[in-house]
Protein backbone atom coordinates (compact mmCIF):
# COMPACT_ATOMS: atom_id res chain seq x y z
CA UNK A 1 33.04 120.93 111.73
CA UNK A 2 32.24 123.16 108.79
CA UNK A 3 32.83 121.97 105.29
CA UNK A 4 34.96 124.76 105.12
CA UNK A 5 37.44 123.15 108.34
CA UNK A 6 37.02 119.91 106.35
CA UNK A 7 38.65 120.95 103.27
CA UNK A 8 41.64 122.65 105.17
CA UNK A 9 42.04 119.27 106.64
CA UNK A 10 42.03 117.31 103.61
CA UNK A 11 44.07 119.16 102.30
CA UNK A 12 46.46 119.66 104.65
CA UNK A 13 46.38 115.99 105.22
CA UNK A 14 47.20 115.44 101.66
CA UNK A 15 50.29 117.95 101.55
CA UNK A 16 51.62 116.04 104.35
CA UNK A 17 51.22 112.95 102.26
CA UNK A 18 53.00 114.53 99.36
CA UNK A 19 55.74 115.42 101.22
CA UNK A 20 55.92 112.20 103.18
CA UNK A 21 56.13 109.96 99.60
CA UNK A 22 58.84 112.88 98.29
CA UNK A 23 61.00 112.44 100.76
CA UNK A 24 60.96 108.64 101.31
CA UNK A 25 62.61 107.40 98.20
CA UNK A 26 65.19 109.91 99.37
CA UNK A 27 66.04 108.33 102.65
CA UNK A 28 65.81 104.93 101.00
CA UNK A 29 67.97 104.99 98.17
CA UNK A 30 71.09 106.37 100.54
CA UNK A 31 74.04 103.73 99.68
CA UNK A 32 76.71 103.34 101.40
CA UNK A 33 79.59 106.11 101.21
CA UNK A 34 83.17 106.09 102.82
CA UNK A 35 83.80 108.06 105.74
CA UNK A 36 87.03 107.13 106.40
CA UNK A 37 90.24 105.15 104.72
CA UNK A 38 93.85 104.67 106.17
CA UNK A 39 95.61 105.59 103.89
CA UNK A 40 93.92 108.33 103.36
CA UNK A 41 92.64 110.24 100.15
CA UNK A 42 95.61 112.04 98.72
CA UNK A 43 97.80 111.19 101.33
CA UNK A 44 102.10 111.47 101.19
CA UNK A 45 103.36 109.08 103.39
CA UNK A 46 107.12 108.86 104.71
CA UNK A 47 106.39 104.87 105.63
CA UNK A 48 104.65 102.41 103.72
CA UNK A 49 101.28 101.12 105.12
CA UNK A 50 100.80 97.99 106.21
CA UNK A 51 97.24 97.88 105.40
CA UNK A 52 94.34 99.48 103.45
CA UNK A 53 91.24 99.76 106.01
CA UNK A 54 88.17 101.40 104.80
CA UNK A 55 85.38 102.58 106.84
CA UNK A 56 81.57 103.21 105.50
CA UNK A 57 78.57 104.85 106.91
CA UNK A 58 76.51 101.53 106.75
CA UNK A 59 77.41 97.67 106.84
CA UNK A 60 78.87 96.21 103.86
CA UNK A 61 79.13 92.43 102.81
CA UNK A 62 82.99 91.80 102.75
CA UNK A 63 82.27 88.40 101.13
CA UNK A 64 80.98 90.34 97.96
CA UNK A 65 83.23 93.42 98.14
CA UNK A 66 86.97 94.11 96.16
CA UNK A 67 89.75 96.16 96.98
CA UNK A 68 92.31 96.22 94.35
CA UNK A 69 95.25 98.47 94.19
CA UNK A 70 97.66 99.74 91.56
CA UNK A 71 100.56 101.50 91.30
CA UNK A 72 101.46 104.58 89.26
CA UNK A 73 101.99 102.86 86.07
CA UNK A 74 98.69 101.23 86.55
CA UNK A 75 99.91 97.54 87.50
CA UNK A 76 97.81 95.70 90.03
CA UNK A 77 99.49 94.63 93.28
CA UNK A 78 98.03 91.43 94.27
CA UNK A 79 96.11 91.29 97.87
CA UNK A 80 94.17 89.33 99.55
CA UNK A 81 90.33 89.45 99.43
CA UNK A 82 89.20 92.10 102.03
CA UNK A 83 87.94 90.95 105.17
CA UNK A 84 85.83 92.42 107.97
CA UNK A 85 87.86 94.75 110.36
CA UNK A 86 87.63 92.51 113.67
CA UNK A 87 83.36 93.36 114.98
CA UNK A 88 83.49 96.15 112.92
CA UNK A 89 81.00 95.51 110.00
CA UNK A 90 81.89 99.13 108.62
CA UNK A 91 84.97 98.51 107.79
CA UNK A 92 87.18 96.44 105.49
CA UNK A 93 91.12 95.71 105.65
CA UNK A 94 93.43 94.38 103.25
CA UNK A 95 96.92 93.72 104.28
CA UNK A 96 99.22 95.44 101.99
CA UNK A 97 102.67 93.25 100.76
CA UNK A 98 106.11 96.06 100.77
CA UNK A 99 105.56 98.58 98.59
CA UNK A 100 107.69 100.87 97.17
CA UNK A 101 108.10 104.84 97.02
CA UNK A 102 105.32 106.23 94.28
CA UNK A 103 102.00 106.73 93.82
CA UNK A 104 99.15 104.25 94.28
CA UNK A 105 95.04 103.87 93.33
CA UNK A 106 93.13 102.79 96.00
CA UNK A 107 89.80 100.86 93.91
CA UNK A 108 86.99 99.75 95.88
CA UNK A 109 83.58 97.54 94.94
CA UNK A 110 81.53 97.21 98.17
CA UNK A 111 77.97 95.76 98.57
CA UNK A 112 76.13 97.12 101.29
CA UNK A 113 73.75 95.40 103.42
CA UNK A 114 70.77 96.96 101.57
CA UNK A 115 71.81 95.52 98.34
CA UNK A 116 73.45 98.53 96.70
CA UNK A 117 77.03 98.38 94.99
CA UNK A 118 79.37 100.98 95.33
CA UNK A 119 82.67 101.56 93.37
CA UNK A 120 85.48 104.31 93.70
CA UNK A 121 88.55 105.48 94.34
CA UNK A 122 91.36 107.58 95.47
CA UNK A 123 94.79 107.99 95.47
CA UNK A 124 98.12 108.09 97.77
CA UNK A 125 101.90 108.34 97.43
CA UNK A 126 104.20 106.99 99.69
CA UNK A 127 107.32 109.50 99.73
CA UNK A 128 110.99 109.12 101.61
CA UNK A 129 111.68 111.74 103.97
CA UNK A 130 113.32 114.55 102.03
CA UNK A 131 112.72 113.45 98.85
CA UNK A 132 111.79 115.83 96.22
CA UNK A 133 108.25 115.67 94.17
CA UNK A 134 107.87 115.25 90.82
């Protein structure tokens, strides 16, 4: 090989490096985002739900994750802790006590697996058949 066919190498070698160590830190720092929630973001429902069940893209440690809800004048509901949805260790349910007609906030703390915490959240209305929005 010439020192010329040497150089390309290196340096090609080294590009592939760079790019290698610029897009790691990418793939590892990922945390874990919702892909799905029943009820869902936004949602107007005609029937209360019985449960909040959240779905991520990656495990999460229910043991070390909070779901707390509120209604539209901001006062907690109390639930229990969230638990695993059966095998499922994407997902997390909290069975919901009656509620009433109105909006509600949807909060969420979850620790993934890989040790990152997460916290949002989203809101829903639950809405009688017919009746008119505010």
């Amino acid at each position: 090989m010439t020192t010329r066919a040497l150089l390309r190498a290196s340096v090609a070698t080294e590009a592939a490096a760079l790019v290698f160590l610029l897009v790691l830190p990418t793939a590892a720092s990922a945390h874990a985002g919702m892909i799905s929630s029943e009820p869902g973001r936004r949602a107007v429902l005609s029937i209360a739900p019985k449960q909040i069940r959240l779905c991520f893209n990656e495990n999460v440690e229910a043991g070390f994750s909070k779901v707390l809800l509120e209604d539209g004048a901001g006062k907690a509901v109390v639930l229990p802790p969230p638990a695993r949805d059966g095998a499922k260790t994407r997902c997390l349910i909290v069975p919901l006590p009656a509620l009433a007609n109105g909006s509600y906030t949807v909060k969420y703390k979850v620790l993934s697996v890989d040790g990152h915490i997460v916290e949002y959240g989203y809101g829903f209305r639950i809405q009688a058949a017919g009746a008119v929005n505010d």
